[in-house]
PDB file of N, CA and C in Angstrom:
ATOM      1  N   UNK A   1       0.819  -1.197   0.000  1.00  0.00           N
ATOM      2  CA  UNK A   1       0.000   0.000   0.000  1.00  0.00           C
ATOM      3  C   UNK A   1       0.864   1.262   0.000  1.00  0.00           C
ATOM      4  N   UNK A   2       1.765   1.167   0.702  1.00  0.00           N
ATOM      5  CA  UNK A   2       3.116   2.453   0.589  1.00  0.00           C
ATOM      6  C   UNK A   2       3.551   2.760  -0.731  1.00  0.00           C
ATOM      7  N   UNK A   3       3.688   1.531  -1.140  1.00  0.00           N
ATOM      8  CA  UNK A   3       4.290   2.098  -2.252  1.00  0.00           C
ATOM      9  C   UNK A   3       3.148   2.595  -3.317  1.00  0.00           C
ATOM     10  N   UNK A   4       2.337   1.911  -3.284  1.00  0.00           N
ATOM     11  CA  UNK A   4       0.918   2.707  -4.064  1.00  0.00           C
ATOM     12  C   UNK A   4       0.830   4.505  -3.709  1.00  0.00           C
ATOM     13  N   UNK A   5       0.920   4.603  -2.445  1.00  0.00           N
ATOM     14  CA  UNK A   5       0.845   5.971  -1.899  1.00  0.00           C
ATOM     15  C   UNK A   5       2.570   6.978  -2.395  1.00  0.00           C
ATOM     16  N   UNK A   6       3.151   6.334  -2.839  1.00  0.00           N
ATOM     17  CA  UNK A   6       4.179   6.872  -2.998  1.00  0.00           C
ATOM     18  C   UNK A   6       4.692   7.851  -4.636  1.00  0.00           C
ATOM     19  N   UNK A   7       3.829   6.279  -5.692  1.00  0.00           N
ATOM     20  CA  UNK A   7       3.549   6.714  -6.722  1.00  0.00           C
ATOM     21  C   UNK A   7       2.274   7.751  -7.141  1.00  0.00           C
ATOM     22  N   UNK A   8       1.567   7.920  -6.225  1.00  0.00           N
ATOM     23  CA  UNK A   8       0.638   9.111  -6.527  1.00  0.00           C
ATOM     24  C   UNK A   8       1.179  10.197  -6.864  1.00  0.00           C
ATOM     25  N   UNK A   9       2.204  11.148  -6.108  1.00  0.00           N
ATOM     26  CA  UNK A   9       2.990  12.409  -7.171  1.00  0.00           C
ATOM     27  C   UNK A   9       3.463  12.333  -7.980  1.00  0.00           C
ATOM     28  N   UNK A  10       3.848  11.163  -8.207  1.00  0.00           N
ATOM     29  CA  UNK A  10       4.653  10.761  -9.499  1.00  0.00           C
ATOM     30  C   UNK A  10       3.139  10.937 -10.800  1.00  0.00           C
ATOM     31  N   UNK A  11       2.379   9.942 -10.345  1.00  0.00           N
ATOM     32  CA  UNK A  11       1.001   9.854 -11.353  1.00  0.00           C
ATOM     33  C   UNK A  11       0.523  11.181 -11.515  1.00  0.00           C
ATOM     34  N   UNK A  12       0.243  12.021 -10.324  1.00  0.00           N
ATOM     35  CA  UNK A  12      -0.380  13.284 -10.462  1.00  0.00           C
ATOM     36  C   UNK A  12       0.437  14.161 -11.312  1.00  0.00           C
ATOM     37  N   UNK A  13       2.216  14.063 -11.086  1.00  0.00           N
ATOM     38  CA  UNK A  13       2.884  15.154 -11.921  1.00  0.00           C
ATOM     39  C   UNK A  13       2.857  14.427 -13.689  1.00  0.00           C
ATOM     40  N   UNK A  14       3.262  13.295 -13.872  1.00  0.00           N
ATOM     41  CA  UNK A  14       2.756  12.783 -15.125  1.00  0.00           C
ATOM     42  C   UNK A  14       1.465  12.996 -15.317  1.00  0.00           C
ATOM     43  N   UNK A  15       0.241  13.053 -15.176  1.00  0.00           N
ATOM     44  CA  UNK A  15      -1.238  13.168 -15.620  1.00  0.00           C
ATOM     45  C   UNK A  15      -0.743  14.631 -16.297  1.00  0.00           C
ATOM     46  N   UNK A  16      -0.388  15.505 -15.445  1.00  0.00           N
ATOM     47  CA  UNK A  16      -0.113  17.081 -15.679  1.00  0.00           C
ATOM     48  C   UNK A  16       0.417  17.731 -16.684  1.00  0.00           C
ATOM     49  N   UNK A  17       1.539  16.657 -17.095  1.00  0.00           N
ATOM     50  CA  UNK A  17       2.206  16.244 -18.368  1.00  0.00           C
ATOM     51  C   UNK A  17       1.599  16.148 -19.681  1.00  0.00           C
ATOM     52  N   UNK A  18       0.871  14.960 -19.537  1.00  0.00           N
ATOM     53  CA  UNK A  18       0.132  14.705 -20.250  1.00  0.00           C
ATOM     54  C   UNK A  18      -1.015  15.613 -20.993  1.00  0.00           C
ATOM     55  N   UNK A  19      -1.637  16.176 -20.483  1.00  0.00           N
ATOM     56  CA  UNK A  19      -2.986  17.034 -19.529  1.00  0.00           C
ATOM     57  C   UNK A  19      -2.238  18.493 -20.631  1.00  0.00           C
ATOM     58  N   UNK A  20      -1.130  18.601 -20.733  1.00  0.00           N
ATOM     59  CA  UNK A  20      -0.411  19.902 -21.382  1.00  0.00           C
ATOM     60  C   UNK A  20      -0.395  19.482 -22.419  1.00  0.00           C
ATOM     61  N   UNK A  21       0.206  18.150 -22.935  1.00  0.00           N
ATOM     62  CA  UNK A  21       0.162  18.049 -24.489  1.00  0.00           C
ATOM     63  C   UNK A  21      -0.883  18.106 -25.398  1.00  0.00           C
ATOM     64  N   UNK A  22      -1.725  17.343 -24.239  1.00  0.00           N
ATOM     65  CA  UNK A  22      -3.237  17.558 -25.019  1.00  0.00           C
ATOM     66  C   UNK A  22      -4.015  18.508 -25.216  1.00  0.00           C
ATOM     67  N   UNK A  23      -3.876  19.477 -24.322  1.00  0.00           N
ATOM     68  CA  UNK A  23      -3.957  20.955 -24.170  1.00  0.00           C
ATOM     69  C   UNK A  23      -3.520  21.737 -25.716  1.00  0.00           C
ATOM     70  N   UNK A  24      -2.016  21.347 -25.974  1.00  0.00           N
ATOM     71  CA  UNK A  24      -1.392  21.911 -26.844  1.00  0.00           C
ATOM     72  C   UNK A  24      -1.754  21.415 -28.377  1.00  0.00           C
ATOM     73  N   UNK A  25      -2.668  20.259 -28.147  1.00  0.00           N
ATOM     74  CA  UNK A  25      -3.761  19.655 -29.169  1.00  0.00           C
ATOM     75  C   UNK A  25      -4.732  20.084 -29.846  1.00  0.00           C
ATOM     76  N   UNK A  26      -5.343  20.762 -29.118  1.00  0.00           N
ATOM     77  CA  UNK A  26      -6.762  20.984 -29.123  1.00  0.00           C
ATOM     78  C   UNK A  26      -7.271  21.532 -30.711  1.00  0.00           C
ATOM     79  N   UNK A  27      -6.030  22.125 -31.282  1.00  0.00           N
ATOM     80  CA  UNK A  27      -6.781  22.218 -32.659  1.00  0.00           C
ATOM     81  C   UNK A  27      -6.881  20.862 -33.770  1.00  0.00           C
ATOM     82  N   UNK A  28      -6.366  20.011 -33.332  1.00  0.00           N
ATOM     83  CA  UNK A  28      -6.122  18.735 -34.000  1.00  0.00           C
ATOM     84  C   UNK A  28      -7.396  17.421 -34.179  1.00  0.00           C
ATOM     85  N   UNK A  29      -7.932  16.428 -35.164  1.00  0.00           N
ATOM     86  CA  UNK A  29      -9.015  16.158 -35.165  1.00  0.00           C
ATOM     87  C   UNK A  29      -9.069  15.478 -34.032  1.00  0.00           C
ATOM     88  N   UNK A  30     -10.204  14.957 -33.097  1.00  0.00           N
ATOM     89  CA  UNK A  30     -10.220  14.426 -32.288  1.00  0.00           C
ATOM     90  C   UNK A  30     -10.252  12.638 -32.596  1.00  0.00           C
ATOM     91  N   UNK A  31      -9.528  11.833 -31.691  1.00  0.00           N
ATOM     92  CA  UNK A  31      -9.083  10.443 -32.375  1.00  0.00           C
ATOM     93  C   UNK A  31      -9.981   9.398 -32.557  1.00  0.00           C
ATOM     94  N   UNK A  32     -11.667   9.796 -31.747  1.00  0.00           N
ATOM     95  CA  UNK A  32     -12.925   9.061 -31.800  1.00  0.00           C
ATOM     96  C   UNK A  32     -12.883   8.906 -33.260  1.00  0.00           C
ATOM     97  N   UNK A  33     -13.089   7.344 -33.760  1.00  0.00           N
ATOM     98  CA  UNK A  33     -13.096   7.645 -35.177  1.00  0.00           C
ATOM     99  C   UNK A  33     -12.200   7.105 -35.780  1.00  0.00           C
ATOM    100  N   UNK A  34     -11.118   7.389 -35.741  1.00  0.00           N
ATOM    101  CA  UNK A  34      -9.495   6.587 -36.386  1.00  0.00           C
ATOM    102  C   UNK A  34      -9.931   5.105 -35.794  1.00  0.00           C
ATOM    103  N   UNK A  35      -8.566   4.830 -37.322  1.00  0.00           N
ATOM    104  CA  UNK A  35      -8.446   3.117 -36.990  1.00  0.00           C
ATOM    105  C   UNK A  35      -7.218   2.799 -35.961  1.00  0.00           C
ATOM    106  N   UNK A  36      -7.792   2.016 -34.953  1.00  0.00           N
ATOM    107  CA  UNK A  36      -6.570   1.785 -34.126  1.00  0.00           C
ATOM    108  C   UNK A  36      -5.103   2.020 -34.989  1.00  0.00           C
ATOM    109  N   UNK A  37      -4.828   1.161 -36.018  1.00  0.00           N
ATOM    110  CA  UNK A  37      -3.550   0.779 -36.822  1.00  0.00           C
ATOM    111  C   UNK A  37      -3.227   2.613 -37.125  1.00  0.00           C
ATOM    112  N   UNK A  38      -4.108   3.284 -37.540  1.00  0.00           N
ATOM    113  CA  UNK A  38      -3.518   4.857 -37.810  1.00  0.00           C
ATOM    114  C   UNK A  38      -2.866   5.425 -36.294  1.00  0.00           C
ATOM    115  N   UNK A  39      -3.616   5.026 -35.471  1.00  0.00           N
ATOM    116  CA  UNK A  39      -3.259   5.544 -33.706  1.00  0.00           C
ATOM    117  C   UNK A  39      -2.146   4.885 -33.608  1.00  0.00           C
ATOM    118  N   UNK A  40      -1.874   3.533 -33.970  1.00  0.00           N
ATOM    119  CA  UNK A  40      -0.218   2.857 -33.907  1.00  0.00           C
ATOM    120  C   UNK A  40       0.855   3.435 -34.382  1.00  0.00           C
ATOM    121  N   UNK A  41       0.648   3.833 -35.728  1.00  0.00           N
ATOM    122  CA  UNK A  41       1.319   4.315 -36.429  1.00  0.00           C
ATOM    123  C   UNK A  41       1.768   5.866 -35.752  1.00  0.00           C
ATOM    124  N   UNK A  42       0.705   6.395 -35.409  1.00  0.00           N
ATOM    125  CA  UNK A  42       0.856   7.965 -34.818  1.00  0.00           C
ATOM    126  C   UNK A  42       1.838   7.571 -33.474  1.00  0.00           C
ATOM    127  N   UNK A  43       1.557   6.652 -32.528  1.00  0.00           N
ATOM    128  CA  UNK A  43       2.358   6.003 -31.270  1.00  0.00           C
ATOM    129  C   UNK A  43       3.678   6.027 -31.794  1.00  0.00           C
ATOM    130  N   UNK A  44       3.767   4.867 -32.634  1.00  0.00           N
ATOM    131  CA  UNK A  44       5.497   4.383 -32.978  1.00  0.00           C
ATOM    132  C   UNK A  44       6.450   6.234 -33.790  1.00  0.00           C
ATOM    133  N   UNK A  45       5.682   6.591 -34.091  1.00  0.00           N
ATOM    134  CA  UNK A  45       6.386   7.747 -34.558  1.00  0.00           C
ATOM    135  C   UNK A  45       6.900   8.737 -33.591  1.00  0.00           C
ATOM    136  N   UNK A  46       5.870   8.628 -32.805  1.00  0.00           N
ATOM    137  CA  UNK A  46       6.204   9.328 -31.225  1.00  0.00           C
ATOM    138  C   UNK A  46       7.256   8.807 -30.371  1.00  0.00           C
ATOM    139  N   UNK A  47       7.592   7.583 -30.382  1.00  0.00           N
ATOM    140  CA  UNK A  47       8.278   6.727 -29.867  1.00  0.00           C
ATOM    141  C   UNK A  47       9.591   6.924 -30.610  1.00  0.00           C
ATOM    142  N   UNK A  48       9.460   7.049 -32.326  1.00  0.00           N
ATOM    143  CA  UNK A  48      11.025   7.248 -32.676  1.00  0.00           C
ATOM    144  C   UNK A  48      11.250   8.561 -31.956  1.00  0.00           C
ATOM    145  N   UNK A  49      10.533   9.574 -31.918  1.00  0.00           N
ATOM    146  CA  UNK A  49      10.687  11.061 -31.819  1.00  0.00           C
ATOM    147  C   UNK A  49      11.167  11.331 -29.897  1.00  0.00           C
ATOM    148  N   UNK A  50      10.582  10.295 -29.389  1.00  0.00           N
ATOM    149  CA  UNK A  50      11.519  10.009 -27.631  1.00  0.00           C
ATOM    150  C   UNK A  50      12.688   9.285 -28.082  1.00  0.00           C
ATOM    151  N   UNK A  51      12.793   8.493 -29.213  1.00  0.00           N
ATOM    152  CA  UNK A  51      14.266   7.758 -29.081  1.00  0.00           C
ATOM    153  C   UNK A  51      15.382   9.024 -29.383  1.00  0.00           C
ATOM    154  N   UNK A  52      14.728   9.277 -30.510  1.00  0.00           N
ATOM    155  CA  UNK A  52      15.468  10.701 -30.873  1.00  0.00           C
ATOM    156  C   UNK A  52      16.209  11.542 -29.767  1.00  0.00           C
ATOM    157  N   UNK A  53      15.565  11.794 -28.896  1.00  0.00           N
ATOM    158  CA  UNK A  53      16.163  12.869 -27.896  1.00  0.00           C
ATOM    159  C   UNK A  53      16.099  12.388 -26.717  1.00  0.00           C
ATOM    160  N   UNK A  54      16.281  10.892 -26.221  1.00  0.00           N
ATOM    161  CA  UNK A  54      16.433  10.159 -25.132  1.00  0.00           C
ATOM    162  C   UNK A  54      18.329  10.535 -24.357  1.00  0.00           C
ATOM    163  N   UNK A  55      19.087  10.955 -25.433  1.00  0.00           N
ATOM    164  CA  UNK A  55      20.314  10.325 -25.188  1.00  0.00           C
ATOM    165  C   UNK A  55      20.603  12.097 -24.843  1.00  0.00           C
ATOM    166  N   UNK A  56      19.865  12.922 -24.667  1.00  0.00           N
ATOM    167  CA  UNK A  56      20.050  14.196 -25.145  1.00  0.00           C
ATOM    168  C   UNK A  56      20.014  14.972 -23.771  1.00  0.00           C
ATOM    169  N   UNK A  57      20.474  16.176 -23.015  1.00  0.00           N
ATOM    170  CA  UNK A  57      20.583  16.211 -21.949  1.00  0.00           C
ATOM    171  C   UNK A  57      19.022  17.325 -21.331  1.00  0.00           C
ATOM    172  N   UNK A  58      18.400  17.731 -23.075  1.00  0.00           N
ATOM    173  CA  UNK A  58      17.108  18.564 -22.701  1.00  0.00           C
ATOM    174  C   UNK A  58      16.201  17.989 -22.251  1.00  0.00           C
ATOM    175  N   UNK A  59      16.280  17.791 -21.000  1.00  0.00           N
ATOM    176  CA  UNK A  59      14.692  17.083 -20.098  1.00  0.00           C
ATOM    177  C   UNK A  59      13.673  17.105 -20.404  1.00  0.00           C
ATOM    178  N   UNK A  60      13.428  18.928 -20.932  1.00  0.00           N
ATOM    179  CA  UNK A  60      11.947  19.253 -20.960  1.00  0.00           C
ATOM    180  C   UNK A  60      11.447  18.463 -22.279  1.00  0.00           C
ATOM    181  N   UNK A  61      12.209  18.123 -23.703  1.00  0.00           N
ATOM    182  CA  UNK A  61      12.459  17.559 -24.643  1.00  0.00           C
ATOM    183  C   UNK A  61      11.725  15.987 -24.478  1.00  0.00           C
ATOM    184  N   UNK A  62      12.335  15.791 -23.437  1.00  0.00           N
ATOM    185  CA  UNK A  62      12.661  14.266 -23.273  1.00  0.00           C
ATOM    186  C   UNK A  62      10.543  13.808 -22.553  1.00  0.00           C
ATOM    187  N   UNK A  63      10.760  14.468 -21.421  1.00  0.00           N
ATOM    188  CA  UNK A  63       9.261  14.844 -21.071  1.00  0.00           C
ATOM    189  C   UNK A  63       7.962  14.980 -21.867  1.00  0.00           C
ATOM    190  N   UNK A  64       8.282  15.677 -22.544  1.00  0.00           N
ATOM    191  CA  UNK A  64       7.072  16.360 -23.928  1.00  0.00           C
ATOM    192  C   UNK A  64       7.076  15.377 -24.819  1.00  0.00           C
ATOM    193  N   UNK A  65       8.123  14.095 -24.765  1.00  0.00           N
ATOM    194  CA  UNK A  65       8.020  13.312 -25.982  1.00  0.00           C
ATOM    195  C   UNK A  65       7.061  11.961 -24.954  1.00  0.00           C
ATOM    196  N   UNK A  66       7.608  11.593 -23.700  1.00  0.00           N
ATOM    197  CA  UNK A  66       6.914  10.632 -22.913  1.00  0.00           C
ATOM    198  C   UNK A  66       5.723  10.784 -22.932  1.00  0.00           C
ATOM    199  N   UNK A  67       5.390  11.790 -22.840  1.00  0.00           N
ATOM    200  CA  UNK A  67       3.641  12.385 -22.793  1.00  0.00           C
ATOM    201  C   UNK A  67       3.254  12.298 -23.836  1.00  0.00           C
ATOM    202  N   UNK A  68       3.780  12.871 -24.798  1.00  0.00           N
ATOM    203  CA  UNK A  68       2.855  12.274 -26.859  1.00  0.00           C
ATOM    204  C   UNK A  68       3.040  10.809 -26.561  1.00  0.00           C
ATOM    205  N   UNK A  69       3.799   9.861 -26.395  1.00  0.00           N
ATOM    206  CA  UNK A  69       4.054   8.809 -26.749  1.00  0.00           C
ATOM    207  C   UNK A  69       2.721   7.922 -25.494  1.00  0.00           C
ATOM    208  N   UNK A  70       2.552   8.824 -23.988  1.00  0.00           N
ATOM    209  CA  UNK A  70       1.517   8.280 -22.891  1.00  0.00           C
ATOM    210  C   UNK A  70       0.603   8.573 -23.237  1.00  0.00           C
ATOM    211  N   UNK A  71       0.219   9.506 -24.027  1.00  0.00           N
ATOM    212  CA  UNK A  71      -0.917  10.043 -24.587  1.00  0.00           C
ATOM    213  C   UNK A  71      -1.932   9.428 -25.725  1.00  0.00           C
ATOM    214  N   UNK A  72      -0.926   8.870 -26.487  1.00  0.00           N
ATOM    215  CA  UNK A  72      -1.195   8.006 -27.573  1.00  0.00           C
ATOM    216  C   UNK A  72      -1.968   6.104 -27.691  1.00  0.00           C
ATOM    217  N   UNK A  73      -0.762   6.116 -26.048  1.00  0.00           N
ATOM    218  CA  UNK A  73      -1.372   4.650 -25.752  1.00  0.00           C
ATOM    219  C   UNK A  73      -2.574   4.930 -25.302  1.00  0.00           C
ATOM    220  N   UNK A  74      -2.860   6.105 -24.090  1.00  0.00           N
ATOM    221  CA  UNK A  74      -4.196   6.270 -24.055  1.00  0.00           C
ATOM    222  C   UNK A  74      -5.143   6.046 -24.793  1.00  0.00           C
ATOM    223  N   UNK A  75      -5.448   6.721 -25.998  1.00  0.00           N
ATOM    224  CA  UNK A  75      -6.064   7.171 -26.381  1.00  0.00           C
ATOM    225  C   UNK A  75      -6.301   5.540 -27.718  1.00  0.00           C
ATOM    226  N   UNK A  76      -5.270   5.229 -27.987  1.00  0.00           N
ATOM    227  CA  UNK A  76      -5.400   3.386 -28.087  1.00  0.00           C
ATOM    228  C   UNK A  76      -6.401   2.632 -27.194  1.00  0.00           C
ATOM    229  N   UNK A  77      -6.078   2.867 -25.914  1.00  0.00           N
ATOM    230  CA  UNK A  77      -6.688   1.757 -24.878  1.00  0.00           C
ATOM    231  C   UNK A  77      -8.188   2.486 -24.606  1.00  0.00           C
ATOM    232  N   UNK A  78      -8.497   3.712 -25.380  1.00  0.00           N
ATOM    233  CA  UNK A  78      -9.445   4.292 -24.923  1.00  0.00           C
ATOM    234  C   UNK A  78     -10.616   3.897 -26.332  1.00  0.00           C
ATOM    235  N   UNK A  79     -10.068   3.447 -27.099  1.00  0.00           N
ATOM    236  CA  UNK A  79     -10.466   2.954 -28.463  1.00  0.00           C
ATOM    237  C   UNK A  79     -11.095   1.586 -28.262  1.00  0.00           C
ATOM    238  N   UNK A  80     -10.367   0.564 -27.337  1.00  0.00           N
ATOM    239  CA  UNK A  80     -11.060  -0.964 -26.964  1.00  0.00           C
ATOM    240  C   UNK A  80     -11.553  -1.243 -25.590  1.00  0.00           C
ATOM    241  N   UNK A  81     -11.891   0.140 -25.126  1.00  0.00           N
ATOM    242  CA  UNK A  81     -11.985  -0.275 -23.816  1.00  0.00           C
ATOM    243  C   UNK A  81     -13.662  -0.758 -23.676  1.00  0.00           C
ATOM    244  N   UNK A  82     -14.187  -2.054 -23.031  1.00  0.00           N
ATOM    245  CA  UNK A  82     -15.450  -1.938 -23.192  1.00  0.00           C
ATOM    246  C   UNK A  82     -16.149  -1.020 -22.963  1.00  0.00           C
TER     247      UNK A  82
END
């Protein structure tokens, strides 16, 4: 249970993260609608684009790419969820 309680700032400052990119979205179509495989495709690109600047010492960089890339699975798992 501690450690459940421990990862909550962690979850709350990632949600926040997240919560900004999508923010920074908002003119973009909304993903209700797409075929999962287009949302994959949009994921793995996000994913090269964190590999890209993983090795790189700009945090905020590195951050903004975890969140497109957390954002994406979301919005995947939000596609099959019953």
């Amino acid at each position: 249970m501690s450690s459940i309680r421990a990862l909550n700032p962690r979850i709350k400052w990632f949600n926040e993260e997240m919560r900004k990119k999508l923010r920074l979205n908002t003119h973009k179509p909304d993903a209700r609608g797409c075929y999962k495989e287009d949302m994959m495709e949009k994921l793995l690109h996000e994913v090269e684009e964190l590999t890209a600047v993983i090795n790189h010492s700009d945090r905020t960089a590195i951050i903004s790419e975890c969140a497109d890339v957390a954002n994406y699975a979301m919005m995947i798992a939000d596609m099959v969820k019953p």
